[in-house]
C-alpha atoms as a PDB file:
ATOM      1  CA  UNK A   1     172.685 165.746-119.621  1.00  0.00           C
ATOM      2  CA  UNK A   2     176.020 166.578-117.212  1.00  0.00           C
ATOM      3  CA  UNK A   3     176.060 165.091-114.204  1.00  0.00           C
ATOM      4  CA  UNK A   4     179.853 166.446-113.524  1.00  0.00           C
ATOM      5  CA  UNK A   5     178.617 169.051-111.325  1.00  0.00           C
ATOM      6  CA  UNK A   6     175.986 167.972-109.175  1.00  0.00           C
ATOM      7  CA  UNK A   7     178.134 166.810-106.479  1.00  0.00           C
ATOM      8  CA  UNK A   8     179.719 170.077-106.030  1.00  0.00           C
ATOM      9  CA  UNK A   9     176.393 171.689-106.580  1.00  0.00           C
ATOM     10  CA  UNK A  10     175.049 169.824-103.400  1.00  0.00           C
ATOM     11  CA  UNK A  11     178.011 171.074-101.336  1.00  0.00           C
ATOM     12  CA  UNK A  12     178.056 174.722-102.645  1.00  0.00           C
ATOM     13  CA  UNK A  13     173.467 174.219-101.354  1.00  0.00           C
ATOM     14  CA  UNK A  14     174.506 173.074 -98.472  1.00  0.00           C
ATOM     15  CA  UNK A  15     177.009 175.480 -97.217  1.00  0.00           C
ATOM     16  CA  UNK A  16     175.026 178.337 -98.578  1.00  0.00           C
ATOM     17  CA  UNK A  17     171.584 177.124 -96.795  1.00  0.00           C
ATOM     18  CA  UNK A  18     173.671 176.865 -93.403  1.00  0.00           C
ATOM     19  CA  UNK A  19     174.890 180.309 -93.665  1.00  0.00           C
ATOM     20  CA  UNK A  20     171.635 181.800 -94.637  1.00  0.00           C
ATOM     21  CA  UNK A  21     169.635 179.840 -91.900  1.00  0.00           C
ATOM     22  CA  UNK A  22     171.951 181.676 -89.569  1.00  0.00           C
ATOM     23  CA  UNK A  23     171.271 184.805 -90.486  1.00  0.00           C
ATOM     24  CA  UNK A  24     167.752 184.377 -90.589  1.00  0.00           C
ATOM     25  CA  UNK A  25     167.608 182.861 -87.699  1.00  0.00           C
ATOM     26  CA  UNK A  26     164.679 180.734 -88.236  1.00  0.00           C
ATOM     27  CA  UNK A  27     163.919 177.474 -87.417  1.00  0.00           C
ATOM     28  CA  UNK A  28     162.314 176.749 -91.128  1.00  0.00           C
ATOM     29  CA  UNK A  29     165.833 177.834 -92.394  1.00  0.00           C
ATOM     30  CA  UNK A  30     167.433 175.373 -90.143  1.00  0.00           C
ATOM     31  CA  UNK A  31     165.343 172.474 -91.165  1.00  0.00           C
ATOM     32  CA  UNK A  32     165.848 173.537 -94.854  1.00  0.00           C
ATOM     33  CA  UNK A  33     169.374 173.675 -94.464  1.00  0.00           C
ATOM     34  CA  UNK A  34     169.092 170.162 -92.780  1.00  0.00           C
ATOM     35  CA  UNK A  35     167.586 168.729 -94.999  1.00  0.00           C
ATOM     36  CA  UNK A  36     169.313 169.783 -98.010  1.00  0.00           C
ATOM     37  CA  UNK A  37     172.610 168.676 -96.068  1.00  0.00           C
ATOM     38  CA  UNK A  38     171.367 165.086 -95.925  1.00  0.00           C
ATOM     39  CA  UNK A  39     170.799 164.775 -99.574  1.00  0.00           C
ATOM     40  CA  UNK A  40     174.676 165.200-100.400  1.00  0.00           C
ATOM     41  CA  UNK A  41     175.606 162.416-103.172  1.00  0.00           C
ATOM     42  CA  UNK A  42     177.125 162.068-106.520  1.00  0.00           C
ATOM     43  CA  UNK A  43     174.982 161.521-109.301  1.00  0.00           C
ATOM     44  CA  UNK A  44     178.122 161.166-111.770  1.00  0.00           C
ATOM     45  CA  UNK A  45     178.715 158.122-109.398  1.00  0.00           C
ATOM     46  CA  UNK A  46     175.590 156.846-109.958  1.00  0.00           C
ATOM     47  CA  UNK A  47     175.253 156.950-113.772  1.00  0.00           C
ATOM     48  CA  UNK A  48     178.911 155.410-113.914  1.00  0.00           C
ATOM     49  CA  UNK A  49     177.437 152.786-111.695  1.00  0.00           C
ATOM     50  CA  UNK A  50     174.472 151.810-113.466  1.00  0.00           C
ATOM     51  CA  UNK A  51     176.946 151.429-116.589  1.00  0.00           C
ATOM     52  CA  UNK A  52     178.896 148.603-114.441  1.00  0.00           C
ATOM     53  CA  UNK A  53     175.520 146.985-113.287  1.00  0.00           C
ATOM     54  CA  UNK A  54     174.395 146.877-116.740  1.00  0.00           C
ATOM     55  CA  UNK A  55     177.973 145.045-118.380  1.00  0.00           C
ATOM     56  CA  UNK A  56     177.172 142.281-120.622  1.00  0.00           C
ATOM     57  CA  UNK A  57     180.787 140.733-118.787  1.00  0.00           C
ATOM     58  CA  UNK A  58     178.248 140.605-115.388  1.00  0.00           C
ATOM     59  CA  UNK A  59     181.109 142.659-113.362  1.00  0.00           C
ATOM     60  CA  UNK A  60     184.931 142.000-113.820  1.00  0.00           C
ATOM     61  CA  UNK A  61     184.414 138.814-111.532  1.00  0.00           C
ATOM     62  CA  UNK A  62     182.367 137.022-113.862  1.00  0.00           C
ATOM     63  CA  UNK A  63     182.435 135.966-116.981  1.00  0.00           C
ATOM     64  CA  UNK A  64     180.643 137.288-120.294  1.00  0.00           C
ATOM     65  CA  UNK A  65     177.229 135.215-120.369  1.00  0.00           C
ATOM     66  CA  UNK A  66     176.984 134.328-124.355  1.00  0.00           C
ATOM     67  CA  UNK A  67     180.808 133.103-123.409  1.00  0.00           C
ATOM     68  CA  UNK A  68     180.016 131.284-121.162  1.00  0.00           C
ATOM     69  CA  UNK A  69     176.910 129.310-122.676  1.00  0.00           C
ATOM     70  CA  UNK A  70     179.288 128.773-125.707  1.00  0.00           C
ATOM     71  CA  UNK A  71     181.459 127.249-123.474  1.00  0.00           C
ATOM     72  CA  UNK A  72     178.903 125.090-122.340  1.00  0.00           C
ATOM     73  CA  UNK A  73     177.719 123.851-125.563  1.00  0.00           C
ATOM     74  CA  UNK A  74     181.023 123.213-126.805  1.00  0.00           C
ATOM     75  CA  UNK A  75     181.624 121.008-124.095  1.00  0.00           C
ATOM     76  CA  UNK A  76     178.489 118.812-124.411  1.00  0.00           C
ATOM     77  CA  UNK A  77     179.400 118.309-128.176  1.00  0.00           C
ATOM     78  CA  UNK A  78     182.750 116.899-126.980  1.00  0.00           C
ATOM     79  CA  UNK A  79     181.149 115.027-124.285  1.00  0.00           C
ATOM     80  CA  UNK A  80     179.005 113.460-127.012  1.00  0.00           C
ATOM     81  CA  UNK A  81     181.761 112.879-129.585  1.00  0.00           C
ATOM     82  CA  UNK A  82     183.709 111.012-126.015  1.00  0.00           C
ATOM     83  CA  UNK A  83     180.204 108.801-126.068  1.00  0.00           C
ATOM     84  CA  UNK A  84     179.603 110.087-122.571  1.00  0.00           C
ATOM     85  CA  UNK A  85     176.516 108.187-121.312  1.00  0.00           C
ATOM     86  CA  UNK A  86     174.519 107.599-118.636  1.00  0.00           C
ATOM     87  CA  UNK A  87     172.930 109.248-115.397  1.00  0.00           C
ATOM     88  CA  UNK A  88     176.493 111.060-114.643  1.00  0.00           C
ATOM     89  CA  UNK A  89     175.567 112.885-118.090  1.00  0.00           C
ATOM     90  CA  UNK A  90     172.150 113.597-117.377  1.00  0.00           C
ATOM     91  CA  UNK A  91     173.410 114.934-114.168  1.00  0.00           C
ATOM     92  CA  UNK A  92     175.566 117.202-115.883  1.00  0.00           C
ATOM     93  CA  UNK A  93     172.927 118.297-118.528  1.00  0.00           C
ATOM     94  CA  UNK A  94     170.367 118.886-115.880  1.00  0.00           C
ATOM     95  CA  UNK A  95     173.032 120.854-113.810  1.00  0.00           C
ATOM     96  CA  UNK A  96     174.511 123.080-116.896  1.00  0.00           C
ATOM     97  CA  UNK A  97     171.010 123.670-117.710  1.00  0.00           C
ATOM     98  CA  UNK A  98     169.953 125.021-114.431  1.00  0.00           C
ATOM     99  CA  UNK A  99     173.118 126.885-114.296  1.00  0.00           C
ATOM    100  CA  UNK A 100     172.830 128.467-117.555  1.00  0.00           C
ATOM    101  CA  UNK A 101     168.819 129.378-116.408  1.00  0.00           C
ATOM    102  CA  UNK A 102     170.275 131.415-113.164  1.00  0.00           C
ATOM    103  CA  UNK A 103     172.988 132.681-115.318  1.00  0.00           C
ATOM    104  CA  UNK A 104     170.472 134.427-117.721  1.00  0.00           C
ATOM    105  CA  UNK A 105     168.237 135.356-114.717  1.00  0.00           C
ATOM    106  CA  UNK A 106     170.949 137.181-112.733  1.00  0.00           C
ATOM    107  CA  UNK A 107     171.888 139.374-116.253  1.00  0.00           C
ATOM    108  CA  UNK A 108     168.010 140.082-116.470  1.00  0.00           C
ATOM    109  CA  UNK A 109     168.347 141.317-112.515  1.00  0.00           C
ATOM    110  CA  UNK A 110     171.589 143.096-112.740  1.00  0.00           C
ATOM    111  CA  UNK A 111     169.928 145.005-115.686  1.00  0.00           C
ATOM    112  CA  UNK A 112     166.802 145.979-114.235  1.00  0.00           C
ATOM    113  CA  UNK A 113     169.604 147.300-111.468  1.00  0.00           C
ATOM    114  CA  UNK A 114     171.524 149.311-113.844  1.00  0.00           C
ATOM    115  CA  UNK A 115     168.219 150.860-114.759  1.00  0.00           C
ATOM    116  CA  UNK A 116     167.164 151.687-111.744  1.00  0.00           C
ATOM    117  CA  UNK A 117     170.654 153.358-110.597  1.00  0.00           C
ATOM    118  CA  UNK A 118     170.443 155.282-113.572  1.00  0.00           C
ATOM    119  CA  UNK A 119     166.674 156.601-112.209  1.00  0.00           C
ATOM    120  CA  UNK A 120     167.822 156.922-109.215  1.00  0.00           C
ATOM    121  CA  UNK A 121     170.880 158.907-110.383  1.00  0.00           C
ATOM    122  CA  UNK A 122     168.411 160.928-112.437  1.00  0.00           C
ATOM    123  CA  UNK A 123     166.566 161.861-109.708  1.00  0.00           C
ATOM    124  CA  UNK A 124     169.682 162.790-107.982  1.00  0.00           C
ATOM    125  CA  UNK A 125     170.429 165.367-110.745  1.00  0.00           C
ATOM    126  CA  UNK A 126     167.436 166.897-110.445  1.00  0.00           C
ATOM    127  CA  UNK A 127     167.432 167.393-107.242  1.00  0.00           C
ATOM    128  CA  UNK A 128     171.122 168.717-107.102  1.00  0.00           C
ATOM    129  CA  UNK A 129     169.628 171.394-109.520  1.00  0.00           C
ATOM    130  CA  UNK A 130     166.539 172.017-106.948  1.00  0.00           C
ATOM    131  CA  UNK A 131     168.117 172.500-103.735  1.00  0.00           C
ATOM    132  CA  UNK A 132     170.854 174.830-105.812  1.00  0.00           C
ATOM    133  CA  UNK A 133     168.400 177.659-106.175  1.00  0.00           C
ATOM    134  CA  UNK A 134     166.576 176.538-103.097  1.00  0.00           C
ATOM    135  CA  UNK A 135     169.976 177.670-101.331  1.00  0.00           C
ATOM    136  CA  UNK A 136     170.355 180.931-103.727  1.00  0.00           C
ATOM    137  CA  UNK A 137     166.898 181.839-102.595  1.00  0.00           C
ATOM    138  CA  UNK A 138     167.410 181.413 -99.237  1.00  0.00           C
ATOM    139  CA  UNK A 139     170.660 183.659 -99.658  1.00  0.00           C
ATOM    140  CA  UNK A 140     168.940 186.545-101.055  1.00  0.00           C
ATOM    141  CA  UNK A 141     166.015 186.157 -97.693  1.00  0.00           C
ATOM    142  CA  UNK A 142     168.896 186.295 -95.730  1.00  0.00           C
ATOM    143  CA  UNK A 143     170.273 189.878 -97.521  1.00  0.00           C
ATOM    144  CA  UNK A 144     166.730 191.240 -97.045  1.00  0.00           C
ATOM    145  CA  UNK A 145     166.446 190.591 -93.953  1.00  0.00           C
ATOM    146  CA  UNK A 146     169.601 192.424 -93.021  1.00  0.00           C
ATOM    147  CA  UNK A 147     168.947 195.144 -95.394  1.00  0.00           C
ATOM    148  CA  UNK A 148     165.103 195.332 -93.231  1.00  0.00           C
ATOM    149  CA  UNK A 149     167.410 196.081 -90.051  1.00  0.00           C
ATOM    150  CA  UNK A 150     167.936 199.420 -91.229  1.00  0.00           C
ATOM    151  CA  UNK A 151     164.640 199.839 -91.689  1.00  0.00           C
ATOM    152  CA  UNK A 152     162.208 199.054 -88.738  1.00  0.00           C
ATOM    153  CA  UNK A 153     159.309 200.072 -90.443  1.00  0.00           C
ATOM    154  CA  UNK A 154     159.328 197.756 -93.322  1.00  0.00           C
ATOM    155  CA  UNK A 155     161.105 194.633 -90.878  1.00  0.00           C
ATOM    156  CA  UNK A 156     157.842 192.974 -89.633  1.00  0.00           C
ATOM    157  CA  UNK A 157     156.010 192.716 -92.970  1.00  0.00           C
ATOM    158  CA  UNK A 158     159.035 191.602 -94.467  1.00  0.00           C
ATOM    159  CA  UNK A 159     159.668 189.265 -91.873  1.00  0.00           C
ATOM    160  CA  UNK A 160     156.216 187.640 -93.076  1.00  0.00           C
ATOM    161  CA  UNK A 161     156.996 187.304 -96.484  1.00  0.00           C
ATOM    162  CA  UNK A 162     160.280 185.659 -95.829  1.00  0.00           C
ATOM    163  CA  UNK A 163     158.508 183.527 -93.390  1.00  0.00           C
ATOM    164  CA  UNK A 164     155.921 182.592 -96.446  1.00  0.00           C
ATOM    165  CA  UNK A 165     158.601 182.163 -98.797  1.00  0.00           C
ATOM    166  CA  UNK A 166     160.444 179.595 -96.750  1.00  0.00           C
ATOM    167  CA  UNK A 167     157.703 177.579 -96.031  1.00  0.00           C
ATOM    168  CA  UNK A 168     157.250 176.939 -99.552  1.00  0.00           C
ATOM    169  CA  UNK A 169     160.692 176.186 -99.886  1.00  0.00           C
ATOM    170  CA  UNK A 170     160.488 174.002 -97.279  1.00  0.00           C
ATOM    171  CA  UNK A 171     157.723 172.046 -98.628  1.00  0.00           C
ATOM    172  CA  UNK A 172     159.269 171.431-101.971  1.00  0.00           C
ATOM    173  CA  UNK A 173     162.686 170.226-100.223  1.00  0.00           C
ATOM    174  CA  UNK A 174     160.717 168.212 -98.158  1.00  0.00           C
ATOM    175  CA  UNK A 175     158.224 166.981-101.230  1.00  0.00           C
ATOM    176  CA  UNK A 176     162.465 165.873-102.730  1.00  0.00           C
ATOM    177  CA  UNK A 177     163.310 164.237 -99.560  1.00  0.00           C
ATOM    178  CA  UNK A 178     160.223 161.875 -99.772  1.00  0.00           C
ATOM    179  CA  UNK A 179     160.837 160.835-103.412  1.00  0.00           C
ATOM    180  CA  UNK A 180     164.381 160.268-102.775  1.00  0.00           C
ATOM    181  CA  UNK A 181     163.941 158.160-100.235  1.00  0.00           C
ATOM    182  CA  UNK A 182     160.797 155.936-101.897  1.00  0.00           C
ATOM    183  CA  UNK A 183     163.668 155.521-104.787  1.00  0.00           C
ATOM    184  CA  UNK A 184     166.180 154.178-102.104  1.00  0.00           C
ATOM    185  CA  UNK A 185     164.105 151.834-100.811  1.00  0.00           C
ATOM    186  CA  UNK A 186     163.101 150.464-104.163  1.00  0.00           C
ATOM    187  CA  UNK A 187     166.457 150.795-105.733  1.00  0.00           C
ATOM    188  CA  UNK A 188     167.715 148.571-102.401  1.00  0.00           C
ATOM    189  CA  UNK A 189     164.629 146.557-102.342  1.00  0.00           C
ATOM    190  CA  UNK A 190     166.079 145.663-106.469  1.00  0.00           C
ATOM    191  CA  UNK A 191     169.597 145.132-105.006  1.00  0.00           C
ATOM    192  CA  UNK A 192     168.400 142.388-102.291  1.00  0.00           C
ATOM    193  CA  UNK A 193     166.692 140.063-105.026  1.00  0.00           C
ATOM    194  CA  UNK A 194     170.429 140.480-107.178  1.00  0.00           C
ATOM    195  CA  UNK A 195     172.380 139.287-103.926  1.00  0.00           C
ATOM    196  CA  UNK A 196     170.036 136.778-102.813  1.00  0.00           C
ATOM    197  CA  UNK A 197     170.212 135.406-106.308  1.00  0.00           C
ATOM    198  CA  UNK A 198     173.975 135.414-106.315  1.00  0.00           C
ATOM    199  CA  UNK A 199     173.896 133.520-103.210  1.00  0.00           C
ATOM    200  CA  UNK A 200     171.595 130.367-104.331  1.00  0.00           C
ATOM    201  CA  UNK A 201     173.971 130.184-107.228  1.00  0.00           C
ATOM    202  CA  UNK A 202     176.364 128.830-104.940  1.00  0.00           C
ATOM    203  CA  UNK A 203     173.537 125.978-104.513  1.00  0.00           C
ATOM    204  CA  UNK A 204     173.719 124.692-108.338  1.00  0.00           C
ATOM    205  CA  UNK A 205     175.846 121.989-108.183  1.00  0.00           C
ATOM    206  CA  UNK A 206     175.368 120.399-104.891  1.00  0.00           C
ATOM    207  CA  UNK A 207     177.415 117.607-105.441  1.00  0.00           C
ATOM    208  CA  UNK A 208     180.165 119.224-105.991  1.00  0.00           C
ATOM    209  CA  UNK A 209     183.161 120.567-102.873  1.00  0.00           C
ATOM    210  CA  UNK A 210     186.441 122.524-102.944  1.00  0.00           C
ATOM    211  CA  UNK A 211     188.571 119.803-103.051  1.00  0.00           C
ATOM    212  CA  UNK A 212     190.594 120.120 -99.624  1.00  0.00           C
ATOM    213  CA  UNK A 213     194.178 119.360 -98.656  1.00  0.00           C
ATOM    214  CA  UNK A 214     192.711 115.907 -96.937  1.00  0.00           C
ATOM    215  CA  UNK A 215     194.293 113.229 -97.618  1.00  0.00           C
ATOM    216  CA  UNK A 216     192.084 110.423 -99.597  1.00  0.00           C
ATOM    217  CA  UNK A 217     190.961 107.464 -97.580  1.00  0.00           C
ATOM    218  CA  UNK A 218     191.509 104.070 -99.424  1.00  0.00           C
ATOM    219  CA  UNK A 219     191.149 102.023 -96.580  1.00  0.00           C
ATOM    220  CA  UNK A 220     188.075 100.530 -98.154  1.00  0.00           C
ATOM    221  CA  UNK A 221     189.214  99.670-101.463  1.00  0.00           C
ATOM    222  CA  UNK A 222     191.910  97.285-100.028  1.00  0.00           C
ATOM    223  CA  UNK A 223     195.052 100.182-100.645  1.00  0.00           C
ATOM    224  CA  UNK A 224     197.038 102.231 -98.310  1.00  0.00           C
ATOM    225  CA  UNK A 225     199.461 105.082 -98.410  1.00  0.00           C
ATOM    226  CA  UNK A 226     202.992 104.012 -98.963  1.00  0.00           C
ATOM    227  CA  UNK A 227     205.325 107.474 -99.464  1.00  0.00           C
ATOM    228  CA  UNK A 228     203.122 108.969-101.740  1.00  0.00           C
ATOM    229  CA  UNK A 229     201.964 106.026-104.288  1.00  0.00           C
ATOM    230  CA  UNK A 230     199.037 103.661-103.540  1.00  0.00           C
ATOM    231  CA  UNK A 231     200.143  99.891-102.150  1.00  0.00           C
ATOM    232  CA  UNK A 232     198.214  96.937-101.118  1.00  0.00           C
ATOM    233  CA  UNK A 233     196.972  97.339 -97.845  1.00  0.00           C
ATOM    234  CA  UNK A 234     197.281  94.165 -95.269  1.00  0.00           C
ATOM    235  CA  UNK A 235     193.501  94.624 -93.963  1.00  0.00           C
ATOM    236  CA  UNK A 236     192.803  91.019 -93.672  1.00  0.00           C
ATOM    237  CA  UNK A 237     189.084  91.698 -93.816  1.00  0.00           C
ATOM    238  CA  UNK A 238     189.777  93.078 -97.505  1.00  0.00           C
ATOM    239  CA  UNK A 239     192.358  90.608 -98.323  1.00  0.00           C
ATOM    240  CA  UNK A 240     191.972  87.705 -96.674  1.00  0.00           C
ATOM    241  CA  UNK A 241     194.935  85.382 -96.452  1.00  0.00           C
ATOM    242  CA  UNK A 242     195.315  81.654 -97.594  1.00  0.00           C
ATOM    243  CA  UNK A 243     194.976  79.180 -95.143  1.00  0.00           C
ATOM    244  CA  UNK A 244     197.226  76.431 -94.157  1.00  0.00           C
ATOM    245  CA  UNK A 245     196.744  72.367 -95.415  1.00  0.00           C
ATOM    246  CA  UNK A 246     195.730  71.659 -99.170  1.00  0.00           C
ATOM    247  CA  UNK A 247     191.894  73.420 -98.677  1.00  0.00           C
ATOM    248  CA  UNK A 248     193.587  76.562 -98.122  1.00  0.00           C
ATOM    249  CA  UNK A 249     195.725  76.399-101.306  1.00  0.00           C
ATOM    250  CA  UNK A 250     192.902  75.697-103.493  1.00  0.00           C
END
């Protein structure tokens, strides 16, 4: 199924729906042509879209998920060949775990976004194809009702039947407009769970900061700054000082 054209195929409905409301000169036409102009959008977009959403590589930004739990595991079985023991390495189980669990939950998310993209670029494709002949139709209304100026007689009736016939156009335009917009909503409804997911990520590892251009306070481990190395500080509170008399030097 080719998707190539639609876009043009919403532009070439839209011009063509203006031009005939103006002719016919009724306010059906206009809302028709209205309408159809705010459903302009690129399906082809869309489907190459819902390819990107559905990347087992999670966008170029992030790495490839089976990667990254490989990486993972390969690091706990050299953390466990180092002997690393203790609550530090139950923090970092606990934490790799977690991260791994969000991981796999945001690829579930991101695909159930491709998928719906893709829908909604379906949907999209169709309707490109709709308001098309919805604009053709309207073009050949608008070359009757000329061609009825010529002929006074025959103008009123067929002023009802193109009045008929654009009502029903106008109802299935309208009928597109509706299902369009209940697949925006959930389509954007799909997108907020992905970014609010995204953003807890950022939560994971609480314990962990960018590590800042600040320099490191040593103050209470007894050392100072001395031109870029560490030297005994003289806090006397840290280091107290001998005293005088033969107490002091014991």
């Amino acid at each position: 199924m080719s998707y190539e054209n639609d876009k043009a195929m919403y532009i070439a409905a839209a011009a063509e729906a203006t031009a005939a409301a103006v002719v016919l000169m009724s306010p059906v036409a206009k809302t028709i042509a209205v309408m159809i102009g705010t459903m302009l959008s690129d399906p082809e977009g869309m489907r190459k879209l819902a390819e990107q959403w559905r990347d087992s590589a999670l966008g170029s930004e992030a790495p490839d998920l089976e990667g990254l739990g490989t990486a993972i595991a390969d690091l706990r079985r050299m953390v466990d060949d180092d002997g690393w023991k203790g609550e530090a390495r139950q923090k970092f189980d606990a934490a790799s775990t977690a991260f791994l669990e969000e991981m796999r939950t945001l690829a579930a998310h991101r695909t159930s976004a491709g998928d719906t993209v893709e829908q909604t670029a379906l949907i999209f494709h169709i309707g490109a194809q709709v308001v098309f002949w919805a604009a053709q139709l309207m073009a050949y209304l608008a070359v009757v009702s000329l061609a009825t100026m010529i002929v006074p007689v025959m103008r009123v009736s067929a002023q009802i039947a193109i009045h008929k016939t654009l009502t029903t156009i106008g109802q299935g335009v309208m009928a597109l407009v509706r299902t369009k917009m209940n697949v925006v909503l959930s389509a954007a409804a799909i997108f907020s769970i992905v970014n609010l997911i995204g953003a807890t990520q950022a939560q994971l590892f609480l314990g962990l900061e960018a590590i800042t251009d600040k320099t490191p306070d040593f103050k209470d481990a007894g050392l100072d700054h001395a031109a870029g190395t560490l030297a005994p500080s003289m806090d006397p509170d840290l280091s107290p000082q001998p005293q005088g008399g033969l107490m002091g030097m014991l």
